[in-house]
Structure formats: structure tokens, C-alpha cells
C-alpha atoms as a PDB file:
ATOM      1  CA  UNK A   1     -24.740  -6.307 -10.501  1.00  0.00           C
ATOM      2  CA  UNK A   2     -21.000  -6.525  -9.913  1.00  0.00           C
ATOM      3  CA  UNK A   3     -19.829  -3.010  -9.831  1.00  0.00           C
ATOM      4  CA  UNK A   4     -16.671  -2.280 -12.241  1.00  0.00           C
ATOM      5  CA  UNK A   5     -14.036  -1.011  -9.644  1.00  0.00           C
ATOM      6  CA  UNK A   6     -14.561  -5.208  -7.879  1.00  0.00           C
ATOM      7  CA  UNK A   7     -14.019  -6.201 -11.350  1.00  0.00           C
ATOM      8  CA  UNK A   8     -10.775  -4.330 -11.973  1.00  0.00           C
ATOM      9  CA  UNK A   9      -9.457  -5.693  -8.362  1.00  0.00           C
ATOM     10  CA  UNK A  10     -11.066  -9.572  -9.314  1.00  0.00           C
ATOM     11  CA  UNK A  11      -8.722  -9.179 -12.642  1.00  0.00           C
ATOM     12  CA  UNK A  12      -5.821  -7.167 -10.250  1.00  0.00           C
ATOM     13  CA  UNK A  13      -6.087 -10.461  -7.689  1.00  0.00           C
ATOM     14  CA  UNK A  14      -5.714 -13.032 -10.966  1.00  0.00           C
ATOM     15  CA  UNK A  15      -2.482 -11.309 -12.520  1.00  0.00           C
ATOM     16  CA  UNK A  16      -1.078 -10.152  -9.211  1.00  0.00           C
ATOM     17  CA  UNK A  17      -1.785 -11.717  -5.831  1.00  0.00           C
ATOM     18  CA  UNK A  18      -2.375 -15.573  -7.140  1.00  0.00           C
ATOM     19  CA  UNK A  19       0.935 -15.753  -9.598  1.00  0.00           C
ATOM     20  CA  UNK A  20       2.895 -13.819  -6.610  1.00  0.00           C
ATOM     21  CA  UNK A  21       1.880 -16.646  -4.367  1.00  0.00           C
ATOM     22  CA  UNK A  22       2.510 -20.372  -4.999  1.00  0.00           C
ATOM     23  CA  UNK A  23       0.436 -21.628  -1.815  1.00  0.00           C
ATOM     24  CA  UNK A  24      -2.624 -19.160  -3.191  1.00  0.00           C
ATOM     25  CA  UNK A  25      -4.493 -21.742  -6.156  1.00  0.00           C
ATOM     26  CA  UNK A  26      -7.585 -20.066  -7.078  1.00  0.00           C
ATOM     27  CA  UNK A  27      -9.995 -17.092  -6.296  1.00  0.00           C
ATOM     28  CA  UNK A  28     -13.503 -16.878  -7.111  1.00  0.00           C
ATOM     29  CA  UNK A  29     -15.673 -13.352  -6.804  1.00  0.00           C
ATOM     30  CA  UNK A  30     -19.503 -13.633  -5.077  1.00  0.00           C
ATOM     31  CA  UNK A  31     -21.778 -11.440  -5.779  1.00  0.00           C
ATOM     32  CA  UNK A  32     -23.820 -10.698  -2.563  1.00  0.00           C
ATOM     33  CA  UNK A  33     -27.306  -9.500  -1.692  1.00  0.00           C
ATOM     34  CA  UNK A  34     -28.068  -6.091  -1.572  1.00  0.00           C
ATOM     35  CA  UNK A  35     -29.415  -6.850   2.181  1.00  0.00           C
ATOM     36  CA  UNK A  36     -25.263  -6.754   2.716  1.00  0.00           C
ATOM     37  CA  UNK A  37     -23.143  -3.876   3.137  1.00  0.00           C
ATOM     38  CA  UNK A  38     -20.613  -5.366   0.636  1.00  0.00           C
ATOM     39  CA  UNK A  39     -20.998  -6.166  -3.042  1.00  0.00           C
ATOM     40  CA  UNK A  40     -18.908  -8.967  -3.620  1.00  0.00           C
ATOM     41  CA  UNK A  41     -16.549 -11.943  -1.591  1.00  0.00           C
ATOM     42  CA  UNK A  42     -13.291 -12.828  -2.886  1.00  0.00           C
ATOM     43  CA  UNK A  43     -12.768 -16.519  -1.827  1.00  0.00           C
ATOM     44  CA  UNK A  44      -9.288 -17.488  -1.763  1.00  0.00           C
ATOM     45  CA  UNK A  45      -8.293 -21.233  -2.164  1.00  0.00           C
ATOM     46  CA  UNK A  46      -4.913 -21.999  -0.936  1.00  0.00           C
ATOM     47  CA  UNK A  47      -2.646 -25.243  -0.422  1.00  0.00           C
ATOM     48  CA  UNK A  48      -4.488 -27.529   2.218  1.00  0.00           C
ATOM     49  CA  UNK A  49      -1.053 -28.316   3.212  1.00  0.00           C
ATOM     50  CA  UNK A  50      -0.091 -25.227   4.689  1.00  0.00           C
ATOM     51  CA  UNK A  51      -0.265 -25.621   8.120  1.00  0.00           C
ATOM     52  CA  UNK A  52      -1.387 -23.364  10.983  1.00  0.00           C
ATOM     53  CA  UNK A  53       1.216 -20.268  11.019  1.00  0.00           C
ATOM     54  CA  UNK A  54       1.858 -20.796   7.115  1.00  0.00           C
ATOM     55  CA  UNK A  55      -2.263 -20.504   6.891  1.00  0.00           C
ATOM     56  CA  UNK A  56      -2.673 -17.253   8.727  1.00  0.00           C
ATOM     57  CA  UNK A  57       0.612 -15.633   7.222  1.00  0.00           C
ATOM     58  CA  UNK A  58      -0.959 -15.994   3.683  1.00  0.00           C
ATOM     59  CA  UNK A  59      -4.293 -14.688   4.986  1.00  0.00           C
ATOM     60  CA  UNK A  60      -2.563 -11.544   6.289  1.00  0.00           C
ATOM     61  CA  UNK A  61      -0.598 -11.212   3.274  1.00  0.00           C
ATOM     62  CA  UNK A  62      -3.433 -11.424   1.257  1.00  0.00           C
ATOM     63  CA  UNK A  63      -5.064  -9.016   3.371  1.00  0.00           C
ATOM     64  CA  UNK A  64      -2.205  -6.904   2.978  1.00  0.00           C
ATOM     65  CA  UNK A  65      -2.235  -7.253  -0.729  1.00  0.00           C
ATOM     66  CA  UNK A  66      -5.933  -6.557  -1.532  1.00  0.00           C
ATOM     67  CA  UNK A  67      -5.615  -3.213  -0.024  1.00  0.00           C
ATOM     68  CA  UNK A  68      -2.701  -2.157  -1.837  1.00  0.00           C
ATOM     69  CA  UNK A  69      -4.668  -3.615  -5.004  1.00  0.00           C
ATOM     70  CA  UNK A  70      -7.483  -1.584  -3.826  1.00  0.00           C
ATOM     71  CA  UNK A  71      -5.633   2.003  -3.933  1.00  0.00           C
ATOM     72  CA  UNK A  72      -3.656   1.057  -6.827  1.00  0.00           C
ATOM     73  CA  UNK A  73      -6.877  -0.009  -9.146  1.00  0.00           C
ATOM     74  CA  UNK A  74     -10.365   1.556  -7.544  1.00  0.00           C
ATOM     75  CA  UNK A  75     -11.325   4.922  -7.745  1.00  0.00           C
ATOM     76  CA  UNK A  76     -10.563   6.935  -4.523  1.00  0.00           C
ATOM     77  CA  UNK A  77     -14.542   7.855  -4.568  1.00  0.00           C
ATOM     78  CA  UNK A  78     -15.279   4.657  -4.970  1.00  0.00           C
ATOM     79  CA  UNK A  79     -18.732   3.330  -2.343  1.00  0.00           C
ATOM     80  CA  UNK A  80     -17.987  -0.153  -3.661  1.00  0.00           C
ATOM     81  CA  UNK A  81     -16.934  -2.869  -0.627  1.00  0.00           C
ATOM     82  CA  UNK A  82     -15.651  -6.521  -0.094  1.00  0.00           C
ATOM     83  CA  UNK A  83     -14.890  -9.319   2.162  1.00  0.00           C
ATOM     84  CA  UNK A  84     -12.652 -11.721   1.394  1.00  0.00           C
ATOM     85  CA  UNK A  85     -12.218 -15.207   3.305  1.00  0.00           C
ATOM     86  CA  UNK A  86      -9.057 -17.683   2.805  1.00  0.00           C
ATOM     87  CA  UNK A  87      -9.874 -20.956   3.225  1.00  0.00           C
ATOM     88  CA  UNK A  88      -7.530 -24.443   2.219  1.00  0.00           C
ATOM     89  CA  UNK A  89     -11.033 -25.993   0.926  1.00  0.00           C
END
């Protein structure tokens, strides 16, 4: 089960991060085993265009962004973790 605080940064990532970003198309949220320390992937789908220093300047942005999404919409007690890959397919 998808713990609420991921679902409040899923919806933070669709009204945020993706409009603020015209090379970031589409996210989709994974639940994961409970075998794995986190509960849920965010998988980011961006431009396959971008090329090689465009690529990993959106990855640390959206790096960048999840954690202030984090502290602005999860509970400071929060035990709830994620991983989040980028990938142009």
C-alpha cells in the first residue's frame, strides 16, 4: 500500500515539477516490494532529445526539486522513502 505522504509528493510532482519543466513529459509512481527499503519509484520521462549535459541537468534539478517537494508536503516524522530514476524512454 502506497503510503499517503508519496501520494501528496506524486500529486506535488504533477502540479509542480512536470508543468515547471517543458523537457520533463510524464511521471509515473511504483509501488515496490516490501523486501525494499523504499515504498515507491517516481519514474520521470523526459524529451529523448535532450542530449547529454541537458539530460543530467534535468536529473539534478529534479533531484533538487523532489526534496524541496519533500519538506514542503511530507510530514517531518514521516518513515516513508523513494527513488526516483530519469530516463528519455
Amino acid at each position: 500500500m502506497i503510503p499517503e505522504d508519496m501520494k501528496k509528493l506524486y500529486e506535488y510532482i504533477k502540479d509542480e515539477i512536470i508543468p515547471k519543466y517543458d523537457c520533463v513529459e510524464d511521471c509515473t509512481m511504483i509501488e515496490l516490494s516490501e523486501l525494499i527499503w523504499e515504498d515507491v519509484e517516481f519514474l520521470f520521462k523526459v524529451n529523448e532529445d535532450l542530449d547529454f549535459d541537458d539530460f543530467g541537468l534535468i536529473k539534478f534539478l529534479i533531484g533538487r526539486e523532489l526534496v524541496n517537494g519533500f519538506q514542503k508536503v511530507v510530514d517531518e516524522t514521516s518513515s516513508s522513502n523513494y527513488i526516483y530514476v530519469v530516463s528519455k524512454y
